[in-house]
Structure formats: structure tokens, C-alpha cells
N, C-alpha and C. Protein backbone atom coordinates (compact mmCIF):
# COMPACT_ATOMS: atom_id res chain seq x y z
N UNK A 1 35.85 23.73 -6.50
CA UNK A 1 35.60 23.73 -7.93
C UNK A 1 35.03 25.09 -8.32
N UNK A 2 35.51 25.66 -9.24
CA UNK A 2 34.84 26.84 -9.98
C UNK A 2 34.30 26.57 -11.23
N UNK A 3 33.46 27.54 -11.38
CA UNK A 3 31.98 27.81 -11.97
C UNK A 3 31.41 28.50 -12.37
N UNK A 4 30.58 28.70 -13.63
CA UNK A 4 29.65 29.74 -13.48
C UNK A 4 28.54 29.18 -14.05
N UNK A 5 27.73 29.88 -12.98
CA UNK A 5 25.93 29.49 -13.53
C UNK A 5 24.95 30.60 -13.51
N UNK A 6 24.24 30.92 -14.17
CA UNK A 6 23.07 31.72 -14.48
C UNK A 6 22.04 31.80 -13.29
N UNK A 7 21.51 32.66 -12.53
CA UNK A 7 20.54 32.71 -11.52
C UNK A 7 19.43 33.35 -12.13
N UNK A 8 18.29 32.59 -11.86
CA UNK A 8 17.11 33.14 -12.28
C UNK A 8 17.38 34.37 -10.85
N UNK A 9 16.58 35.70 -11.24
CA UNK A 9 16.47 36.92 -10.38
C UNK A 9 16.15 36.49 -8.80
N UNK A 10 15.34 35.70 -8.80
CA UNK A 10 13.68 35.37 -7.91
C UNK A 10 15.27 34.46 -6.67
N UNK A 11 16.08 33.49 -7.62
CA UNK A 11 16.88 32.41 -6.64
C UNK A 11 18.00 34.13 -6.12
N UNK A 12 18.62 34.55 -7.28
CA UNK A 12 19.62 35.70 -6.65
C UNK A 12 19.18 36.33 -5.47
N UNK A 13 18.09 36.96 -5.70
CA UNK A 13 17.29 37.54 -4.56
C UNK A 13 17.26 36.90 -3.16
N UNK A 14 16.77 35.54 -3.16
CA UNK A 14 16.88 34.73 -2.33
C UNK A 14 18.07 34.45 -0.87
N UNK A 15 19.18 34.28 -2.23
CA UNK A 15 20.88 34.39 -1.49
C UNK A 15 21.13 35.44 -1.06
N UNK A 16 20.89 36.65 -1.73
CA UNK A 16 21.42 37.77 -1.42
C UNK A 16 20.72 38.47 0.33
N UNK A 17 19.84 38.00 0.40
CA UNK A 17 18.71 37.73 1.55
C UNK A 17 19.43 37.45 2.60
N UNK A 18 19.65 35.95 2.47
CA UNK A 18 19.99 34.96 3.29
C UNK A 18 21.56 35.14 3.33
N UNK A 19 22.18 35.79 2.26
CA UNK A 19 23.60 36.48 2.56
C UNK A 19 23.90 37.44 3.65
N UNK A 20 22.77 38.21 3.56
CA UNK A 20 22.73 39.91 3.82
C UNK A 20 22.60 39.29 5.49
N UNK A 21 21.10 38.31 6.25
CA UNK A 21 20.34 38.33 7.01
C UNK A 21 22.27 37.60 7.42
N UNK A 22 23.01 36.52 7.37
CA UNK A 22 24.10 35.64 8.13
C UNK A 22 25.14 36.46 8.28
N UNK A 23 25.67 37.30 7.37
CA UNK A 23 26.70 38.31 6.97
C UNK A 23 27.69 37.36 6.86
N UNK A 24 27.50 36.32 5.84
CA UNK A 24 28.54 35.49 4.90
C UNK A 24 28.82 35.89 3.59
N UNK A 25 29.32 35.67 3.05
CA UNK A 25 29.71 35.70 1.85
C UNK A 25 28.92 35.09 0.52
N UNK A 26 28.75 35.63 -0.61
CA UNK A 26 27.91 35.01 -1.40
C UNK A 26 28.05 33.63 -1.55
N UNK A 27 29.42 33.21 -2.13
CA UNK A 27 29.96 31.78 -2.34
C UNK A 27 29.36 30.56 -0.87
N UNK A 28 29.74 31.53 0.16
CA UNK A 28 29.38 30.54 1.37
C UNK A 28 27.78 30.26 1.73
N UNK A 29 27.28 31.60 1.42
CA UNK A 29 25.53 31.38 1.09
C UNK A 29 24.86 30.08 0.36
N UNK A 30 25.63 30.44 -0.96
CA UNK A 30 25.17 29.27 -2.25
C UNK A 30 25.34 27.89 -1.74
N UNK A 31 27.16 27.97 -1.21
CA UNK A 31 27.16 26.43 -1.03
C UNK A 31 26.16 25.39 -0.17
N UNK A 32 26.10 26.70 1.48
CA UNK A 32 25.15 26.11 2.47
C UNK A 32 23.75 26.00 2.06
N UNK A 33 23.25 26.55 1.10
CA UNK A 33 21.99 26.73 0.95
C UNK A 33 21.84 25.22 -0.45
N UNK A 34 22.95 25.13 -0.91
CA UNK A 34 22.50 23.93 -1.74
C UNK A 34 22.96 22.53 -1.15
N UNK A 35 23.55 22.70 0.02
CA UNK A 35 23.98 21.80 0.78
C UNK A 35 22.74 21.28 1.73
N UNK A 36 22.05 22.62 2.27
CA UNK A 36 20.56 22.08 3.02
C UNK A 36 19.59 21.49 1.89
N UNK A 37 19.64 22.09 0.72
CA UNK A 37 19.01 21.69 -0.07
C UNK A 37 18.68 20.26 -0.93
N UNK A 38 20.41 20.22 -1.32
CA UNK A 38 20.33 18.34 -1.34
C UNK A 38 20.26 17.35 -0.25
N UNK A 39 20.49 18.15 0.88
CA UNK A 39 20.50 16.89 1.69
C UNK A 39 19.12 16.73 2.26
N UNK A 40 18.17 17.67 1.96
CA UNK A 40 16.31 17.73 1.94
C UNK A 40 15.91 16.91 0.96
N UNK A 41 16.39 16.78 -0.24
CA UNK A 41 15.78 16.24 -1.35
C UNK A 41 16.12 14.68 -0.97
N UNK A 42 17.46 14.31 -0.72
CA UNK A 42 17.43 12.80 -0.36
C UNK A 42 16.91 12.45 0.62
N UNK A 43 16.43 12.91 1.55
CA UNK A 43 16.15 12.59 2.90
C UNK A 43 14.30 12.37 2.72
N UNK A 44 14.15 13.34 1.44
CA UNK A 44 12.36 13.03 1.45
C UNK A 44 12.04 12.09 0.22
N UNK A 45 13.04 11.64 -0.44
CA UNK A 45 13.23 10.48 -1.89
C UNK A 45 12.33 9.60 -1.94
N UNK A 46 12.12 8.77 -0.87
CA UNK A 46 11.57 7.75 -0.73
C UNK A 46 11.77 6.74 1.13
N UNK A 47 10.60 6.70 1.44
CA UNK A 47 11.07 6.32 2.82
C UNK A 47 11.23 4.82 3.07
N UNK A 48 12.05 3.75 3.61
CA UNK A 48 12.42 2.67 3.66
C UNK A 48 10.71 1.95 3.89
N UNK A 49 11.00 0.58 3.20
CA UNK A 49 9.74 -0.46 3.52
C UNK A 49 10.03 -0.87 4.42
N UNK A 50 8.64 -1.37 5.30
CA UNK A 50 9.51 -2.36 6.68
C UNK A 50 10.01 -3.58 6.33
N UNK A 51 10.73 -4.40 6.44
CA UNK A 51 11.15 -5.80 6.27
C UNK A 51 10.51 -6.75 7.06
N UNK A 52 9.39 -7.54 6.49
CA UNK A 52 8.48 -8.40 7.39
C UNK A 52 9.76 -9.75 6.87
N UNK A 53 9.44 -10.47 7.86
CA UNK A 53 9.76 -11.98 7.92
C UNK A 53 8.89 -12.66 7.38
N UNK A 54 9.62 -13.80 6.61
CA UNK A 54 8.61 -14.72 6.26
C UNK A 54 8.81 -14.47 4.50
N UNK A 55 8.13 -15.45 3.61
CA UNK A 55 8.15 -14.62 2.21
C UNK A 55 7.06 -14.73 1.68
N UNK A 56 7.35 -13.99 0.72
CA UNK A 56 5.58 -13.58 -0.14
C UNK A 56 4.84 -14.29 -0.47
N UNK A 57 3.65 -14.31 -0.24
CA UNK A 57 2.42 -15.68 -0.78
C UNK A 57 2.17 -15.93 -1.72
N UNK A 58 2.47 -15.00 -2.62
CA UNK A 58 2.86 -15.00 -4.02
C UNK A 58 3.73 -14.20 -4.79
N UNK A 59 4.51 -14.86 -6.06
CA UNK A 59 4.84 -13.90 -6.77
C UNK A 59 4.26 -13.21 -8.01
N UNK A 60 4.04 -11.65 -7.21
CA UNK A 60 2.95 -10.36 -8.14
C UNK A 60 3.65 -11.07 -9.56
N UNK A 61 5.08 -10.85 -10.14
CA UNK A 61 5.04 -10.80 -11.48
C UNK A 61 4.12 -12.12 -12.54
N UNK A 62 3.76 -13.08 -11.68
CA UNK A 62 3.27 -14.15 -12.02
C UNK A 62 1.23 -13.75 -12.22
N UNK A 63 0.96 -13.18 -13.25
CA UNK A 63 -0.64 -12.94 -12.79
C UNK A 63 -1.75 -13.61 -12.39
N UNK A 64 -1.65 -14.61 -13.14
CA UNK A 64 -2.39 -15.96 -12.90
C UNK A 64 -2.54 -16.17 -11.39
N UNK A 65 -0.98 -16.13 -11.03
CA UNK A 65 -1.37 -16.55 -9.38
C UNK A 65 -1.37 -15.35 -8.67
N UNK A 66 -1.31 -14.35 -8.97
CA UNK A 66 -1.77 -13.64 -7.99
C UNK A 66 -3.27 -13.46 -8.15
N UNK A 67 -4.15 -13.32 -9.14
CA UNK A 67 -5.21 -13.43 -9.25
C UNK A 67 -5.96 -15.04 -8.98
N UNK A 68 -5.22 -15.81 -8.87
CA UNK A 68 -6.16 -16.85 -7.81
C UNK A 68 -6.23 -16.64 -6.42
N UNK A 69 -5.09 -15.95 -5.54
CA UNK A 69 -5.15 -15.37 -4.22
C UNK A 69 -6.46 -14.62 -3.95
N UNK A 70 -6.37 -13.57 -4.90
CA UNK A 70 -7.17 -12.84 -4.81
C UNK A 70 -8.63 -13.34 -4.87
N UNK A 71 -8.86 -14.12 -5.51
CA UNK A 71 -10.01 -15.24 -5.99
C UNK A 71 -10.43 -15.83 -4.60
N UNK A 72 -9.34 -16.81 -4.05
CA UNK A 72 -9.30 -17.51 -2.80
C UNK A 72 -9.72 -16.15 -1.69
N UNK A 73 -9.21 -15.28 -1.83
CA UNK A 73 -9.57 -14.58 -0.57
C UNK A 73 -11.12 -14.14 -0.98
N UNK A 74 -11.66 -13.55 -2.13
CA UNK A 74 -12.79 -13.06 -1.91
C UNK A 74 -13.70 -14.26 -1.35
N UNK A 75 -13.30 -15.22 -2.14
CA UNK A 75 -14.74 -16.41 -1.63
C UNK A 75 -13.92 -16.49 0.00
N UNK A 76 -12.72 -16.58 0.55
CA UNK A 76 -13.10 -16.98 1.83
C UNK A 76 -13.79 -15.48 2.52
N UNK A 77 -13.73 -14.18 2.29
CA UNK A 77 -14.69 -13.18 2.84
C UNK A 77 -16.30 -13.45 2.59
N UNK A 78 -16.55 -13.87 1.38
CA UNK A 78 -17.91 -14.47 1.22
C UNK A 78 -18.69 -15.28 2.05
N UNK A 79 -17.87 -16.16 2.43
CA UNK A 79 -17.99 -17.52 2.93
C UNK A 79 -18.33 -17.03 4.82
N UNK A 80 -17.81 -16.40 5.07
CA UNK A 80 -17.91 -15.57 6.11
C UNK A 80 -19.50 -15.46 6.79
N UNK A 81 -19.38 -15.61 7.96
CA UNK A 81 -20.71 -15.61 8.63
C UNK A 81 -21.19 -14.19 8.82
């Protein structure tokens, strides 16, 4: 696909760097360098939850009951020897 986009100085500089240091080509610079680049950004997005077994003791969207859990647990820490 062709293109044209505007480089702030500071990113040109950058490529031209990392052009100069591989002795590739500008086009092949840009691509690899936005290719490491997105595939950094998804990879640090968000990291998977573990999947426990079993299901939730309550449901959060419900407040009432999650705030009696919460209720139930402080008095059973209270209650505590």
C-alpha cells in the first residue's frame, strides 16, 4: 500500500539512524520498525486473568449483595480469636 505521512523531525531522525546503522532502505526501516512497534503495543495491552474454577460468590453488579459479603466477612474477621 502507498502513502504519505508527515514525520515529526525527532521520529525522521530516528529511521534515518536505524536506516543508516542496518543499511536498509528507508521504506524497509519504517515498515520493521512499526512492525516491532505494534506488535509491543499488543503484547503489553493487557495481560490474561487466571481462570479459577468454581463461580463467583457473588454477583459485583448486584450491590446489596456484594456488600453483605463484605459485611459477613468483616464480622467473621472480628469474631476471630
Amino acid at each position: 500500500m502507498r502513502t504519505t505521512i508527515t514525520l515529526d523531525d525527532d521520529v525522521a531522525a530516528l529511521i534515518e539512524s536505524e536506516r543508516v546503522r542496518t543499511g536498509e532502505s528507508f521504506r524497509a526501516a519504517v515498515n520493521r520498525l512499526l512492525r516491532r512497534s505494534a506488535r509491543a503495543a499488543t503484547e503489553t495491552l493487557s495481560p490474561a486473568l487466571p481462570k479459577l474454577p468454581g463461580r463467583p460468590i457473588v454477583d459485583i453488579s448486584d450491590v446489596s449483595a456484594f456488600l453483605a459479603v463484605l459485611d459477613d466477612e468483616r464480622r467473621a474477621q472480628r469474631d476471630l480469636p
